[in-house]
PDB file of N, CA and C in Angstrom:
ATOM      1  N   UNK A   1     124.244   2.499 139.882  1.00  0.00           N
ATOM      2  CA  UNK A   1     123.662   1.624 138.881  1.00  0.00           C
ATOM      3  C   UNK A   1     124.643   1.536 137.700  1.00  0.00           C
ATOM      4  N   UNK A   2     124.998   0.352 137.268  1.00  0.00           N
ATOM      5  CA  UNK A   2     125.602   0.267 136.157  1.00  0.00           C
ATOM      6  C   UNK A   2     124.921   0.102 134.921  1.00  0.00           C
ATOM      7  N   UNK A   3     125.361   1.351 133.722  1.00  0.00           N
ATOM      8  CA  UNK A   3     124.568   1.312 132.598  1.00  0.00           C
ATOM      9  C   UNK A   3     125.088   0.939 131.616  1.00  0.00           C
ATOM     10  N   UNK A   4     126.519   0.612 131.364  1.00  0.00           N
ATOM     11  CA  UNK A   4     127.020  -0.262 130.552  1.00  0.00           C
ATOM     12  C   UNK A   4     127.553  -1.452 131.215  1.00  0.00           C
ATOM     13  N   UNK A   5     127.210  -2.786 131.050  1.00  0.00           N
ATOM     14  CA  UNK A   5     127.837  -3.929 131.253  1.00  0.00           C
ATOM     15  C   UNK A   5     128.750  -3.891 130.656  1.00  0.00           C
ATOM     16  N   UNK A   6     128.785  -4.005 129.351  1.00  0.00           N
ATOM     17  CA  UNK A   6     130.022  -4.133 128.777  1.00  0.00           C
ATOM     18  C   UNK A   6     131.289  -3.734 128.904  1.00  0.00           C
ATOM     19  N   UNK A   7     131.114  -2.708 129.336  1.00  0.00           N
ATOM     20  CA  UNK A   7     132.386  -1.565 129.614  1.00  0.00           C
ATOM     21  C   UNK A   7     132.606  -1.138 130.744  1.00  0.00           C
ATOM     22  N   UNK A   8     131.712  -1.819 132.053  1.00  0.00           N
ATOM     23  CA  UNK A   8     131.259  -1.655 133.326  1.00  0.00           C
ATOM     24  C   UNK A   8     131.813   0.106 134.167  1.00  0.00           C
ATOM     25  N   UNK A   9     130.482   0.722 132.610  1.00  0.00           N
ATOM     26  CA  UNK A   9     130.520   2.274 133.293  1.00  0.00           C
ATOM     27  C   UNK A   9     129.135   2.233 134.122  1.00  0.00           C
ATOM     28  N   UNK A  10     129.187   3.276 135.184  1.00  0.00           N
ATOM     29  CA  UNK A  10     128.012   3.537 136.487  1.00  0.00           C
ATOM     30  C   UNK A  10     127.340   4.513 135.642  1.00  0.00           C
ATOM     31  N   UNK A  11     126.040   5.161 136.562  1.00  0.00           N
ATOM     32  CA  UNK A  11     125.657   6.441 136.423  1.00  0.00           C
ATOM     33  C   UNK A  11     126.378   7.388 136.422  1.00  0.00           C
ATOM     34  N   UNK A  12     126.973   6.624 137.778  1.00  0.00           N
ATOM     35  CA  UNK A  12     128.079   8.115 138.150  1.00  0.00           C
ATOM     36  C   UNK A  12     128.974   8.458 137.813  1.00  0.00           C
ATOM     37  N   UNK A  13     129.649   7.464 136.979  1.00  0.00           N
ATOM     38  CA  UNK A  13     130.618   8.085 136.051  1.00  0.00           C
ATOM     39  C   UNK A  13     130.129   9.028 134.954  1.00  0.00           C
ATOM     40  N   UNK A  14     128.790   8.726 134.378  1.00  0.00           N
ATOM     41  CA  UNK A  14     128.378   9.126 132.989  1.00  0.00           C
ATOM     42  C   UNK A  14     127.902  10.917 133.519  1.00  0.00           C
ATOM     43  N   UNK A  15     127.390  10.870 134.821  1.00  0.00           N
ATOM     44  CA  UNK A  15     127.131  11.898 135.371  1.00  0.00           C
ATOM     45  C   UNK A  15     128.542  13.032 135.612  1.00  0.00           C
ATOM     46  N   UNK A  16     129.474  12.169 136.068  1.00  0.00           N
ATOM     47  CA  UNK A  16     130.876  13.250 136.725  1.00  0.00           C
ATOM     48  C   UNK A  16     131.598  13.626 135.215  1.00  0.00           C
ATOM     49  N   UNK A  17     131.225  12.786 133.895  1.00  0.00           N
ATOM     50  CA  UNK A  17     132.071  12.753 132.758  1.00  0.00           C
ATOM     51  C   UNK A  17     131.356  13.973 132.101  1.00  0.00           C
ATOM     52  N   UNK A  18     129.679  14.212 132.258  1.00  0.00           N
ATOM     53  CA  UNK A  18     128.806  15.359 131.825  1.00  0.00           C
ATOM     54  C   UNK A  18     129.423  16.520 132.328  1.00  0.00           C
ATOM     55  N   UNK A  19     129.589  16.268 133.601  1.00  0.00           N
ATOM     56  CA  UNK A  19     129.683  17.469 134.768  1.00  0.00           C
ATOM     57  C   UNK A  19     131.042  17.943 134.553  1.00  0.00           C
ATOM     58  N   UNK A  20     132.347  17.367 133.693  1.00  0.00           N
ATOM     59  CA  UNK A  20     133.605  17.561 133.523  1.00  0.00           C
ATOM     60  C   UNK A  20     133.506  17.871 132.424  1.00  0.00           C
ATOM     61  N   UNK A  21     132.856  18.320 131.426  1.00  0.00           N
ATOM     62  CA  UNK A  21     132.427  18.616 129.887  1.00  0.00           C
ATOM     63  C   UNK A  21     132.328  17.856 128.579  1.00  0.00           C
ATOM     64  N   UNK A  22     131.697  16.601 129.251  1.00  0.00           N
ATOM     65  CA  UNK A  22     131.608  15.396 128.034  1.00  0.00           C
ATOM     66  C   UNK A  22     130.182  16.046 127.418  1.00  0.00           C
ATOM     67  N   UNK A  23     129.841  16.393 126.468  1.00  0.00           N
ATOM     68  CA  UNK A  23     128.203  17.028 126.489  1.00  0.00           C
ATOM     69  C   UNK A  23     127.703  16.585 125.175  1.00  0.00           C
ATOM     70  N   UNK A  24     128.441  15.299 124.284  1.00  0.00           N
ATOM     71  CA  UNK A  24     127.162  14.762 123.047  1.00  0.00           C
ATOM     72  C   UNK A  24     127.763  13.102 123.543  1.00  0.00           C
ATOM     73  N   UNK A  25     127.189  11.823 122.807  1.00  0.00           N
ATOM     74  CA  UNK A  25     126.979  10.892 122.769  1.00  0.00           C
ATOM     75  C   UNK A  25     128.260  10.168 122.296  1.00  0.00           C
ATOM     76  N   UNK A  26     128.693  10.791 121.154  1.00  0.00           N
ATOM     77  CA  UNK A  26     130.231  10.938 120.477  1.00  0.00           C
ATOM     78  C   UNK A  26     131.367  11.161 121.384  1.00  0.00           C
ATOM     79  N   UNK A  27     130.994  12.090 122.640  1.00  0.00           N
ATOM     80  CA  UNK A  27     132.304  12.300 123.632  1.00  0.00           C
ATOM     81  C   UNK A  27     132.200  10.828 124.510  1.00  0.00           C
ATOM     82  N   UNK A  28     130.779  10.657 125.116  1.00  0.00           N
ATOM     83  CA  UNK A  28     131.093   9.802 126.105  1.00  0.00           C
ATOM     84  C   UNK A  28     131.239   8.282 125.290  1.00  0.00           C
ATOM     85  N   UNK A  29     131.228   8.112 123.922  1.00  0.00           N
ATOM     86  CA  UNK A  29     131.256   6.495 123.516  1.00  0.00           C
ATOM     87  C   UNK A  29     133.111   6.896 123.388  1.00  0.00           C
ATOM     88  N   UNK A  30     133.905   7.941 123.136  1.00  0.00           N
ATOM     89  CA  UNK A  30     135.397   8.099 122.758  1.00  0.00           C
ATOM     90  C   UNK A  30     136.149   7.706 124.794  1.00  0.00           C
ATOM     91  N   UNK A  31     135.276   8.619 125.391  1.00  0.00           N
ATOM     92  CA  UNK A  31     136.065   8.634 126.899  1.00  0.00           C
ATOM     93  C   UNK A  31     135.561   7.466 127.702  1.00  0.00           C
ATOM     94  N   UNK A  32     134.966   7.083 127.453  1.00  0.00           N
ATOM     95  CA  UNK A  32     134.386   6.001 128.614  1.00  0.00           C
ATOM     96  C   UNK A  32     133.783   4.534 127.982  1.00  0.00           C
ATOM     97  N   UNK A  33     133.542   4.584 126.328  1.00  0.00           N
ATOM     98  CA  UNK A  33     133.625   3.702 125.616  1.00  0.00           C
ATOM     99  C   UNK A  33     132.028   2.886 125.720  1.00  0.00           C
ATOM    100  N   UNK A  34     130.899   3.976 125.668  1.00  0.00           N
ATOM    101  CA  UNK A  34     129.500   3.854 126.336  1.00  0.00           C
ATOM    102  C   UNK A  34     129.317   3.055 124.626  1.00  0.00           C
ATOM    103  N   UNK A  35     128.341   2.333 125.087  1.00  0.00           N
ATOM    104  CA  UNK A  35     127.001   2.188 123.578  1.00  0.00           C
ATOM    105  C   UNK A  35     128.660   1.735 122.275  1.00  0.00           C
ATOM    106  N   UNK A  36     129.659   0.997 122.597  1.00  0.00           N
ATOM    107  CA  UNK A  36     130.419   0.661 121.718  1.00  0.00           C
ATOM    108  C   UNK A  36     130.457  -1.321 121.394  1.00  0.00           C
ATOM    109  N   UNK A  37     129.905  -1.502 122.781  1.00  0.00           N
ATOM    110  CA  UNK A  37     129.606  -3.295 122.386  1.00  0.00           C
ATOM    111  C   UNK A  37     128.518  -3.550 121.540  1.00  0.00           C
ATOM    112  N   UNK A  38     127.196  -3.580 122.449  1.00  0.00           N
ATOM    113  CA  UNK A  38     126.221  -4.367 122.097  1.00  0.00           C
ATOM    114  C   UNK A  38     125.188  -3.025 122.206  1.00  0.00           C
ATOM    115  N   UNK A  39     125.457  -2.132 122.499  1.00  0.00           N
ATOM    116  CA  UNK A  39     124.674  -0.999 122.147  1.00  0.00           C
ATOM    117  C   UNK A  39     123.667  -0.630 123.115  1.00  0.00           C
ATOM    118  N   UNK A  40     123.018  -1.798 124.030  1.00  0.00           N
ATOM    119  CA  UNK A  40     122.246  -1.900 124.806  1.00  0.00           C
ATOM    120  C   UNK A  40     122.118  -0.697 125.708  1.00  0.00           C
ATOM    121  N   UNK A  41     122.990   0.138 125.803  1.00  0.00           N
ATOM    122  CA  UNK A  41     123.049   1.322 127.201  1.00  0.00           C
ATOM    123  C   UNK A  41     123.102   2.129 126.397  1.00  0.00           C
ATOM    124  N   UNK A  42     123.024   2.308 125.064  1.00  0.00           N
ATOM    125  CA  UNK A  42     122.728   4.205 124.232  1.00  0.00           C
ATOM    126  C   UNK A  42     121.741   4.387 124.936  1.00  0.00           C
ATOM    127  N   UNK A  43     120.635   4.217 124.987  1.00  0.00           N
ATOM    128  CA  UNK A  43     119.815   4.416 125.485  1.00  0.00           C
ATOM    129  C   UNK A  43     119.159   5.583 126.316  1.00  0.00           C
ATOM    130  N   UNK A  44     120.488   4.399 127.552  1.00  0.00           N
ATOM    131  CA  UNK A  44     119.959   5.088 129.053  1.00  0.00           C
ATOM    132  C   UNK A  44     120.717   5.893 128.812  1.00  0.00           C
ATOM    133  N   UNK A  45     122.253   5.611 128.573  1.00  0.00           N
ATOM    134  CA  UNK A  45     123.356   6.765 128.344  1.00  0.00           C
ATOM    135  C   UNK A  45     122.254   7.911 127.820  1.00  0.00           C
ATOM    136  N   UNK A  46     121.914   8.202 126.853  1.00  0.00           N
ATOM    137  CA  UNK A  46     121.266   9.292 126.099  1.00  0.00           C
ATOM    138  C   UNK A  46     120.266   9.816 127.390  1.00  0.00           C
ATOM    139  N   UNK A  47     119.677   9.202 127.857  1.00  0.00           N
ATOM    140  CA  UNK A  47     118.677   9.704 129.039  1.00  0.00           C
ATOM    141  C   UNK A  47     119.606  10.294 129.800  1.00  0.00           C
ATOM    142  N   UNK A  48     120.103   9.676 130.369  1.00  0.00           N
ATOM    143  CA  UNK A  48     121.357  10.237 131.719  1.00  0.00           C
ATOM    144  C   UNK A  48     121.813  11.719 130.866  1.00  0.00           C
ATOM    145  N   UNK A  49     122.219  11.782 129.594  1.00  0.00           N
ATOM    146  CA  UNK A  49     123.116  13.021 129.549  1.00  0.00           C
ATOM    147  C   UNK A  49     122.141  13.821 129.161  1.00  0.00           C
ATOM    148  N   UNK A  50     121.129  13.520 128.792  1.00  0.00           N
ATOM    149  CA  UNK A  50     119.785  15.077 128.889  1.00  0.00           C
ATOM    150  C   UNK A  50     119.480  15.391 130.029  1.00  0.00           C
ATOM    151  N   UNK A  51     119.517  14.403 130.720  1.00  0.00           N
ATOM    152  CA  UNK A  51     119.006  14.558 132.442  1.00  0.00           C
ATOM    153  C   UNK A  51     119.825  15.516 132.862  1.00  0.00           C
ATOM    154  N   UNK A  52     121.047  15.354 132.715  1.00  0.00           N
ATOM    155  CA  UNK A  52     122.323  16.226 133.089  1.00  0.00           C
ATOM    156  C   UNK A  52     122.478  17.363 132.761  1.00  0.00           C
ATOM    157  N   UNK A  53     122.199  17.406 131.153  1.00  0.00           N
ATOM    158  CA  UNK A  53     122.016  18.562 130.665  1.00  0.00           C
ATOM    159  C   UNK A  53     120.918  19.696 130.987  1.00  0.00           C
ATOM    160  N   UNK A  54     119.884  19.315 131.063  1.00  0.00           N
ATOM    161  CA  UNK A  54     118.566  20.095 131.301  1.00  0.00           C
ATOM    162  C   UNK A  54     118.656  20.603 132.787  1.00  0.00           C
ATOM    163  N   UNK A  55     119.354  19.700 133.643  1.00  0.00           N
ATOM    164  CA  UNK A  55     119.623  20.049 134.964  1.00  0.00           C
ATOM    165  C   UNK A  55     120.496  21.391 135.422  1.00  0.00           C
ATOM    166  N   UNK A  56     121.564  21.271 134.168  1.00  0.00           N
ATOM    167  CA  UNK A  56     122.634  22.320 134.550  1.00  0.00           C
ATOM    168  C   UNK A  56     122.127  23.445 133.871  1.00  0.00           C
ATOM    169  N   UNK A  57     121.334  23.011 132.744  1.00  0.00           N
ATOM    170  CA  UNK A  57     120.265  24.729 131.673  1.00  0.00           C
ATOM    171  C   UNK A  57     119.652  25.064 133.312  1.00  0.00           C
ATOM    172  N   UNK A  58     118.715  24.161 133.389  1.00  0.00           N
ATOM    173  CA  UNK A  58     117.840  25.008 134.763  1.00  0.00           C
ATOM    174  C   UNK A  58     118.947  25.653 136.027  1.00  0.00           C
ATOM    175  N   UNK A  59     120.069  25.235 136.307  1.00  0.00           N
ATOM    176  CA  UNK A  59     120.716  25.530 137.338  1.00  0.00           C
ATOM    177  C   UNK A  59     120.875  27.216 136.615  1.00  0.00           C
ATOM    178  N   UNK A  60     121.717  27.128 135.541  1.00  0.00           N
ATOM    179  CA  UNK A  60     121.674  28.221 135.098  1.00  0.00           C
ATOM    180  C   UNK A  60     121.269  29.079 135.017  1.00  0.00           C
ATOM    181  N   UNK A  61     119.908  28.893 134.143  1.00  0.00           N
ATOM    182  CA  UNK A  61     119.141  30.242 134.286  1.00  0.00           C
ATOM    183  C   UNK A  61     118.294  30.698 135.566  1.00  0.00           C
ATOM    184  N   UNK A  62     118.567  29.224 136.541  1.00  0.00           N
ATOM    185  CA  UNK A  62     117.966  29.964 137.957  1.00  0.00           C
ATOM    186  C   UNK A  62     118.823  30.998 138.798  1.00  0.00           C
ATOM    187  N   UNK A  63     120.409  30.971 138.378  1.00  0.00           N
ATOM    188  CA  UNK A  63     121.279  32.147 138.828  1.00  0.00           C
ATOM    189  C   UNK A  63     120.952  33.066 137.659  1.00  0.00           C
ATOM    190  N   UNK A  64     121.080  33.242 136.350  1.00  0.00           N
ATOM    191  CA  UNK A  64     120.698  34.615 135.750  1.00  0.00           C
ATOM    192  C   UNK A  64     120.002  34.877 136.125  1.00  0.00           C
ATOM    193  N   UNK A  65     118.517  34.212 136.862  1.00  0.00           N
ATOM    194  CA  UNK A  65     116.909  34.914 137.078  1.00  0.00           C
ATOM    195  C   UNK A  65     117.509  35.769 138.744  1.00  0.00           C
ATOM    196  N   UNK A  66     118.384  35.393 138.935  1.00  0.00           N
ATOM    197  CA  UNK A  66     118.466  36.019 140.608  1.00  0.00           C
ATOM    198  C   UNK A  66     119.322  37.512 140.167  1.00  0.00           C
ATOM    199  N   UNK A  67     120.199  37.448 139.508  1.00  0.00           N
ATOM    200  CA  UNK A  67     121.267  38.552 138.836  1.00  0.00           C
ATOM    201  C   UNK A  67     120.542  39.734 138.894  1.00  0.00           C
ATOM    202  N   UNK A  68     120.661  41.106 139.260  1.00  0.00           N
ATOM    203  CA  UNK A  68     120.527  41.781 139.172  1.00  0.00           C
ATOM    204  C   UNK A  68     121.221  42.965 138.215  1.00  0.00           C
ATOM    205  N   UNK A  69     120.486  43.529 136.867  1.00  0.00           N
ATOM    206  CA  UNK A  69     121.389  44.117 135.601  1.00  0.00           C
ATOM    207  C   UNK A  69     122.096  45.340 136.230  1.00  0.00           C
ATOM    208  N   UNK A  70     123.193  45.361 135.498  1.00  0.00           N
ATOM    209  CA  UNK A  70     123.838  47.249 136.564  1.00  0.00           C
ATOM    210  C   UNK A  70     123.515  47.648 135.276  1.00  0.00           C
ATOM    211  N   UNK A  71     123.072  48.901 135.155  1.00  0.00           N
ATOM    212  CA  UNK A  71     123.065  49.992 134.147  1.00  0.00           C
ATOM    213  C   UNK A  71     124.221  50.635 134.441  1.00  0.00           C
ATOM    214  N   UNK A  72     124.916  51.426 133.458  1.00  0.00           N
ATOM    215  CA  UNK A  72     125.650  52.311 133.566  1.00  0.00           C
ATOM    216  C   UNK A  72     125.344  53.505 132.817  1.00  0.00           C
ATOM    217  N   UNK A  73     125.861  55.133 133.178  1.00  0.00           N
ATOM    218  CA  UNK A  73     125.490  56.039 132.875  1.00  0.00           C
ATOM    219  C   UNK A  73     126.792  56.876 132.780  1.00  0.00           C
ATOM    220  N   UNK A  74     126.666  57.806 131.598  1.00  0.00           N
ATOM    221  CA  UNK A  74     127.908  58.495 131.215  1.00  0.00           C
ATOM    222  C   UNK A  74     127.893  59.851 132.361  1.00  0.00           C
ATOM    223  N   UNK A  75     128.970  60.452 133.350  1.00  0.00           N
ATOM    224  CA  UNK A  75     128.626  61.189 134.080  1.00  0.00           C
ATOM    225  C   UNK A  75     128.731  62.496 132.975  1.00  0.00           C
ATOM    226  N   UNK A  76     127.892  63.410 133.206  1.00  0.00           N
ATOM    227  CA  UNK A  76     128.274  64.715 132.045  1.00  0.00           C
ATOM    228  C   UNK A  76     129.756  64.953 132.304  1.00  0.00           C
ATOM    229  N   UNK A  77     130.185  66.205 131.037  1.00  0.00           N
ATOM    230  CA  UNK A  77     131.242  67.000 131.652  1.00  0.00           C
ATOM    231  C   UNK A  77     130.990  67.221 132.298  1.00  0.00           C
ATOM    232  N   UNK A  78     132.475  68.043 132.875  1.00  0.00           N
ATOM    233  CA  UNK A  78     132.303  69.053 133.337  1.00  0.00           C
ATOM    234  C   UNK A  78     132.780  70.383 132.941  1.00  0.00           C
ATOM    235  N   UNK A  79     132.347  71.433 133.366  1.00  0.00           N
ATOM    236  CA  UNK A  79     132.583  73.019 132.564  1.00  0.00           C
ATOM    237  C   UNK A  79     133.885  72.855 132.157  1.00  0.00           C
ATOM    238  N   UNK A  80     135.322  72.549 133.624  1.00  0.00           N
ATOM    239  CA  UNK A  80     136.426  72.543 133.091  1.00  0.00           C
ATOM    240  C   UNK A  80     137.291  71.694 131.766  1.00  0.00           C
ATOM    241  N   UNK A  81     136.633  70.376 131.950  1.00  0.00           N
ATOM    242  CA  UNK A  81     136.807  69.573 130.741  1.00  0.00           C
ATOM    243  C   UNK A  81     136.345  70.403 129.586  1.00  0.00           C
ATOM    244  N   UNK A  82     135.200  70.373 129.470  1.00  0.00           N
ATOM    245  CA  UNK A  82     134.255  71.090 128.143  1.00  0.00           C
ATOM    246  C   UNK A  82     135.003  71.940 127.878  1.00  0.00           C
ATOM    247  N   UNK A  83     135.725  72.907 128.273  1.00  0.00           N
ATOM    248  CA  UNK A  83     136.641  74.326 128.259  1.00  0.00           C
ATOM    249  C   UNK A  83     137.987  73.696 127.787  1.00  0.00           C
ATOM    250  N   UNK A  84     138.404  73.017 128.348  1.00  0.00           N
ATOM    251  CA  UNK A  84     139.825  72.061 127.784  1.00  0.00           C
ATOM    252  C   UNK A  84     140.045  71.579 126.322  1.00  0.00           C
ATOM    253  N   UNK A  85     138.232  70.943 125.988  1.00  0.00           N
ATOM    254  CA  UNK A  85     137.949  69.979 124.748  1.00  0.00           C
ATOM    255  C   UNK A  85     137.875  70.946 123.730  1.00  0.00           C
ATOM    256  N   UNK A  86     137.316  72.041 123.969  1.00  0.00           N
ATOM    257  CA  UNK A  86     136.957  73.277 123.003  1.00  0.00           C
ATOM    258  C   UNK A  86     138.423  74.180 122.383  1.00  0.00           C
ATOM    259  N   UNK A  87     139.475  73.870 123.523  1.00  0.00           N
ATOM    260  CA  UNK A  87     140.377  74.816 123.422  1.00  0.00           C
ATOM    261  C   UNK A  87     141.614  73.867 122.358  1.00  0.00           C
ATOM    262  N   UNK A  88     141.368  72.753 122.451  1.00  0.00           N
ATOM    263  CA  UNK A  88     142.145  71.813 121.455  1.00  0.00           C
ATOM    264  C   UNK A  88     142.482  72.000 120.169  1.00  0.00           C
TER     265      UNK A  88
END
């Protein structure tokens, strides 16, 4: 679908330009020249890049929710260390 006439950008560009790190309204009107004619596609543009956005938050935190935390734990001395540290 094309969402700028003017500038004859697709979805899918506005989508691959999100997905390549275009991420406010200001990047994609500088790279792809969205919402700079007649304004008519801020709009959708603005829809499309929340869509995008909210998509990749949820992608996200659906891999942190799978992550499993490592704890880590200090192993004690040991006698010979402790005997080493003391003798310093």
């Amino acid at each position: 679908m094309i969402v700028c006439v003017c500038n004859n950008v697709s979805e899918k560009k506005l989508r691959h330009a999100v997905a390549s790190g275009l991420n406010t309204m200001a990047d994609l009107r500088t790279h792809l020249d969205v919402g700079t004619c007649c304004g008519k596609c801020a709009s959708c543009a603005r829809s499309i890049l929340r869509e995008c956005q909210n998509a990749s938050q949820s992608a996200h935190h659906a891999v942190m929710a799978s992550v499993t935390p490592m704890t880590f734990q200090r192993q004690p001395a040991t006698p010979h260390f402790q005997n080493n540290a003391l003798a310093a």
